[in-house]
N, C-alpha and C. Protein backbone atom coordinates (compact mmCIF):
# COMPACT_ATOMS: atom_id res chain seq x y z
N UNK A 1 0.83 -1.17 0.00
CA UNK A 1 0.00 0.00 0.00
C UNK A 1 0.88 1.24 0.00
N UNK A 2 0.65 1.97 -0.77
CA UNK A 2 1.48 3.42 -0.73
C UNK A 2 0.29 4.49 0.12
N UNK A 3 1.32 5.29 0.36
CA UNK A 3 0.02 6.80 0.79
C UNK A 3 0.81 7.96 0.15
N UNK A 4 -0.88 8.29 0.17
CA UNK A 4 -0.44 9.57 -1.13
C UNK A 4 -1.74 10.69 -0.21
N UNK A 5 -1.25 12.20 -0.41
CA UNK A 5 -2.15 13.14 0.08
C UNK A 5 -2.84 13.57 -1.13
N UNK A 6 -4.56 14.13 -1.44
CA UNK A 6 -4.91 14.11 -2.63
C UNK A 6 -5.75 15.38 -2.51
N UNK A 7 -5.50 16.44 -3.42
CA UNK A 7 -5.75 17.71 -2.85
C UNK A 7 -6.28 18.20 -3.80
N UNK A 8 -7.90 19.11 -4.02
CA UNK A 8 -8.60 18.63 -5.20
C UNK A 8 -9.35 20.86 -5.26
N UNK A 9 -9.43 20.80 -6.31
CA UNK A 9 -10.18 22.44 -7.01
C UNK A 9 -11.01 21.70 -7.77
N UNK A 10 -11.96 21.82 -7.45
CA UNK A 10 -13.37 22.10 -8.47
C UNK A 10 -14.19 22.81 -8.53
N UNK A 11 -14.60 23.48 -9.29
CA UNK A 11 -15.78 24.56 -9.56
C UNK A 11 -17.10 23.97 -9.29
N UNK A 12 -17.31 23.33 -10.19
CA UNK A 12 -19.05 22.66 -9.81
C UNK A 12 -19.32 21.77 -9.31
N UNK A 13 -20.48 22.00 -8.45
CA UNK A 13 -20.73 21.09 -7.47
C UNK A 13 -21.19 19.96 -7.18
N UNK A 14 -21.64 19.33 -8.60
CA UNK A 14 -21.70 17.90 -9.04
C UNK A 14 -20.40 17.52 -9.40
N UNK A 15 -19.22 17.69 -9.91
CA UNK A 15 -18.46 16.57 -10.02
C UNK A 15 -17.61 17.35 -8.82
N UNK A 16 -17.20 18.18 -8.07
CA UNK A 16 -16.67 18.21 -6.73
C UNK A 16 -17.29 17.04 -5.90
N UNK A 17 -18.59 16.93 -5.81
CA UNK A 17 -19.27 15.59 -4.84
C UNK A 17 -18.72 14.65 -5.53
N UNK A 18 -18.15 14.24 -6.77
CA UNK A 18 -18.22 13.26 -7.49
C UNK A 18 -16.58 12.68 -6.75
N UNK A 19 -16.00 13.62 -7.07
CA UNK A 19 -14.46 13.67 -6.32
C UNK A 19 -14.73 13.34 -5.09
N UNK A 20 -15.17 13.86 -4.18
CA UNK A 20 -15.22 13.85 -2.68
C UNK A 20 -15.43 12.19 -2.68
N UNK A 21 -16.57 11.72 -3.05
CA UNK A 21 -16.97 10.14 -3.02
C UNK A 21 -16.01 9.77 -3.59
N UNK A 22 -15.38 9.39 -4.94
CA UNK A 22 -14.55 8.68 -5.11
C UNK A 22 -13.30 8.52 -4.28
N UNK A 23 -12.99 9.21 -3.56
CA UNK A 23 -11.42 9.77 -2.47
C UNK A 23 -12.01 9.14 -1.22
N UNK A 24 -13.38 9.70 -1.05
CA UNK A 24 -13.96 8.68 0.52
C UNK A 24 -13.60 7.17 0.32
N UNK A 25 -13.45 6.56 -0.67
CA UNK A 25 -13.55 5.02 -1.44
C UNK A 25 -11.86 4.50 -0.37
N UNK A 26 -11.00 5.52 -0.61
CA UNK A 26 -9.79 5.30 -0.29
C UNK A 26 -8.86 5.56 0.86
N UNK A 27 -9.67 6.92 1.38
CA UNK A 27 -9.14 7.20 2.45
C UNK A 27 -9.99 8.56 3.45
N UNK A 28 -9.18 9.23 3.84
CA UNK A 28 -9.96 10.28 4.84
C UNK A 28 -10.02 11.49 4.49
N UNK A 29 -11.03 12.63 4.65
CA UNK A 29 -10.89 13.68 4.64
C UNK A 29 -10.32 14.27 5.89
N UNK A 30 -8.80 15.38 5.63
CA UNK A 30 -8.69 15.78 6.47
C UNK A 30 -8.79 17.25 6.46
N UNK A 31 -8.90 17.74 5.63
CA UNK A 31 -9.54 18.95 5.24
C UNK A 31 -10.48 19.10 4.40
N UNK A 32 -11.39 20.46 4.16
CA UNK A 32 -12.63 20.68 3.13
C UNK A 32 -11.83 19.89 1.89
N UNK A 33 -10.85 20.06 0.86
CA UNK A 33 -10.53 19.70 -0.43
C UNK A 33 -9.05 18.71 0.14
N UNK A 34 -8.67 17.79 1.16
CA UNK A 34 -7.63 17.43 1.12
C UNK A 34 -8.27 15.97 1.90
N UNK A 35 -7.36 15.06 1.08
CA UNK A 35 -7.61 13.42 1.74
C UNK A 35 -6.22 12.71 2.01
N UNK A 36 -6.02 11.96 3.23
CA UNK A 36 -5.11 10.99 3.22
C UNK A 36 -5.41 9.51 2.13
N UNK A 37 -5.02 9.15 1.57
CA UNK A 37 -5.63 8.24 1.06
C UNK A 37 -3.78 6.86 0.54
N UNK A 38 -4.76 5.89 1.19
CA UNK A 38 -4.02 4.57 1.39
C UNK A 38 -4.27 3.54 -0.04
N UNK A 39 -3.72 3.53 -1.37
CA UNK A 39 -3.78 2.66 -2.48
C UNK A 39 -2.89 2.20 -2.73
N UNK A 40 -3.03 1.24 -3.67
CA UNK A 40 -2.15 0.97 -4.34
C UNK A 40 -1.74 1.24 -5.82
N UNK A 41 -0.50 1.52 -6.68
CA UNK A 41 -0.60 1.86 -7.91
C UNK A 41 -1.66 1.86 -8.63
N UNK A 42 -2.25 0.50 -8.62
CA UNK A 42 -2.74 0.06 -9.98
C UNK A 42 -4.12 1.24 -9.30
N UNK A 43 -4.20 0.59 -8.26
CA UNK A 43 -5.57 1.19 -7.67
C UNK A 43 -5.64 2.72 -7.93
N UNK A 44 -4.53 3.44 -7.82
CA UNK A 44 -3.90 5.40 -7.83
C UNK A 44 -4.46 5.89 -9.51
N UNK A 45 -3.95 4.94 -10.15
CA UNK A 45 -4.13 4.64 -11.91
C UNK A 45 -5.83 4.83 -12.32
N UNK A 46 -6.26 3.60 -11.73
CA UNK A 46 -7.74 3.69 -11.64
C UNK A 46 -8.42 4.77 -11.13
N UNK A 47 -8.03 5.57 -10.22
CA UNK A 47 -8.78 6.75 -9.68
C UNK A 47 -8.24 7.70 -10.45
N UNK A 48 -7.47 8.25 -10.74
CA UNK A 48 -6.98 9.02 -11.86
C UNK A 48 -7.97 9.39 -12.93
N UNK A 49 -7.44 8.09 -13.34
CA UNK A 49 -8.84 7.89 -15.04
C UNK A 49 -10.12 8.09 -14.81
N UNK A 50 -10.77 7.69 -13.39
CA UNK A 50 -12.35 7.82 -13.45
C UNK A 50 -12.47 9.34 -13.14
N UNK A 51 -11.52 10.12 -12.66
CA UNK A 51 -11.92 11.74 -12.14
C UNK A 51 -11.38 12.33 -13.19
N UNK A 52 -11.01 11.64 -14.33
CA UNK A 52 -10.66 12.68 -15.69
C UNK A 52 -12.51 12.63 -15.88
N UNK A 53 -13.13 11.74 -15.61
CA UNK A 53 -14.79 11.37 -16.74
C UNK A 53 -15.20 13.05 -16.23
N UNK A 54 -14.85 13.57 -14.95
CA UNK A 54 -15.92 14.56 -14.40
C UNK A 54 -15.06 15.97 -13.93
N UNK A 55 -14.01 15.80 -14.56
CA UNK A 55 -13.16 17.32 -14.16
C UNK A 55 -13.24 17.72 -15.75
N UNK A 56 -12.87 19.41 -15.21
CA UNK A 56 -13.12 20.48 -16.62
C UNK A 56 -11.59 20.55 -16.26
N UNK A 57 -11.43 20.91 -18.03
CA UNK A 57 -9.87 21.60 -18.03
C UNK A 57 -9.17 22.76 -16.76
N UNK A 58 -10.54 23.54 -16.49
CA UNK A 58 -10.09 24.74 -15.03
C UNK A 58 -9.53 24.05 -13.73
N UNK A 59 -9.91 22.69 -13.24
CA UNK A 59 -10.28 21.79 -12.22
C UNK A 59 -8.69 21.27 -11.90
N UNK A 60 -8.82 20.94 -10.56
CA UNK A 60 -7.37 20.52 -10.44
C UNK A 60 -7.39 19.59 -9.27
N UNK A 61 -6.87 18.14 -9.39
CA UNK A 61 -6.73 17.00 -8.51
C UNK A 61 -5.20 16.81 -8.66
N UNK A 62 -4.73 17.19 -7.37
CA UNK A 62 -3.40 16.92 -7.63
C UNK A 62 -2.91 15.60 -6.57
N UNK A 63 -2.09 14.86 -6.49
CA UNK A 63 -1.47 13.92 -5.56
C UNK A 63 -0.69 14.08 -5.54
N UNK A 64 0.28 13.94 -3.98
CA UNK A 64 1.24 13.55 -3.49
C UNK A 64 1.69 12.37 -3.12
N UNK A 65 2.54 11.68 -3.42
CA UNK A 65 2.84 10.33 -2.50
C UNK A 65 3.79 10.44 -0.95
N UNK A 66 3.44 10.30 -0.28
CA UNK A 66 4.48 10.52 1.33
C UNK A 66 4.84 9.00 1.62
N UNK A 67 6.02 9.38 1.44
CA UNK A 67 7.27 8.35 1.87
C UNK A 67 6.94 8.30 3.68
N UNK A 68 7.41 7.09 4.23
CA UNK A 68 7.66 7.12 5.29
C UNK A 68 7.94 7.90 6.05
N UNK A 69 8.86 8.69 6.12
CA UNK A 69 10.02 9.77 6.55
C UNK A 69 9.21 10.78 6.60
N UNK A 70 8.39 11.11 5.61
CA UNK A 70 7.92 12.38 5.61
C UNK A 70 6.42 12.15 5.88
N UNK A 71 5.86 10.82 6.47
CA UNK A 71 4.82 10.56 6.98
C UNK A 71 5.04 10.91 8.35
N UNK A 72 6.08 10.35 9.17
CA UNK A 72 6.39 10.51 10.40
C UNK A 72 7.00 11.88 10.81
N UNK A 73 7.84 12.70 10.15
CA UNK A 73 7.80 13.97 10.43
C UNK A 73 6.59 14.75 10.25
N UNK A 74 5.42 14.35 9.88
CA UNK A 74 3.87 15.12 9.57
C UNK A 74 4.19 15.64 11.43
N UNK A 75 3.27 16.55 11.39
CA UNK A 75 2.05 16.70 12.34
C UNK A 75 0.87 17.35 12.32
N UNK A 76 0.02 17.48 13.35
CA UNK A 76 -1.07 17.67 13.49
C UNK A 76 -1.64 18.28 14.24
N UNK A 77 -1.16 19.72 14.30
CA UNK A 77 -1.61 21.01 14.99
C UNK A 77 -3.26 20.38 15.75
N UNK A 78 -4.33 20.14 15.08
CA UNK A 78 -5.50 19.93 16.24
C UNK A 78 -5.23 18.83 17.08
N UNK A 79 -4.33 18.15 16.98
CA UNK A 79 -4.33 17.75 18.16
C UNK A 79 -3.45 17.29 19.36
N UNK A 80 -4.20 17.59 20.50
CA UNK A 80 -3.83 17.81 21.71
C UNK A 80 -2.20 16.91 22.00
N UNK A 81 -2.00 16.12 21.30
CA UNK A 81 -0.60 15.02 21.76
C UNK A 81 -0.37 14.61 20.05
N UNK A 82 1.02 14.56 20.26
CA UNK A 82 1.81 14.29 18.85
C UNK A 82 1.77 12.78 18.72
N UNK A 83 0.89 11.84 18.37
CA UNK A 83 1.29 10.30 17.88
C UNK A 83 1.88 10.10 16.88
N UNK A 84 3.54 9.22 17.11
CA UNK A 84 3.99 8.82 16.02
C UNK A 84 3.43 7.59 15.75
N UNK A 85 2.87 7.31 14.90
CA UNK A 85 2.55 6.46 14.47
C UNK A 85 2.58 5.69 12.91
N UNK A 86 3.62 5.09 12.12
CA UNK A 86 3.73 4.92 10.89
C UNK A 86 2.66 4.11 10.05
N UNK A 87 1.71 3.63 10.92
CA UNK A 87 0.56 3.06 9.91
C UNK A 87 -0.18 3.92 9.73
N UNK A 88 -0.54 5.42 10.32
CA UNK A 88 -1.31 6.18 9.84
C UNK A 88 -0.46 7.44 9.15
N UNK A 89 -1.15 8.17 8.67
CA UNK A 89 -1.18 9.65 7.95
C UNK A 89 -1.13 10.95 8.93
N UNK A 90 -0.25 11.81 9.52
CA UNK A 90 -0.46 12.84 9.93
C UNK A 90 -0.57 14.01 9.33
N UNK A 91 -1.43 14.93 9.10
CA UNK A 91 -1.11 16.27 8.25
C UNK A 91 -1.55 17.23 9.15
């Protein structure tokens, strides 16, 4: 499983919901337009292609992949105690 942060602009509000659900499929919202999300390649590939069907050229889904290293240096200002923890996502 890789993790990747997935950070999304859309104008209209049918395929923004359309985005939001497909990203819920994979991982978490941790902000209004930002998800942790846990896939794998082939799986990253597949979500890709289905959010080309419903983004406009203006629209923008971008991903990050976070390496280990820079999973565990994350943190997480809301909350109260710093968990390192490498099976999850901090942002």
């Amino acid at each position: 499983m890789h993790h990747f942060l997935a950070c999304y602009d859309v104008s209209d509000n049918r395929a923004r919901s359309r985005v939001e659900r497909l990203l819920q499929r994979y991982g978490n919202r941790v902000q209004k337009s930002v998800f942790e999300i846990s896939i794998s390649i082939n799986d990253l590939t597949a979500l890709l292609e289905k959010s080309k069907e419903f983004l406009e050229a203006t629209d923008s889904l971008r991903v990050y992949q976070l390496c280990l290293t820079c999973r565990r240096a994350s943190k997480n200002l809301a909350d109260t105690e710093w968990r390192n923890r490498p099976d999850q996502l901090v942002v």
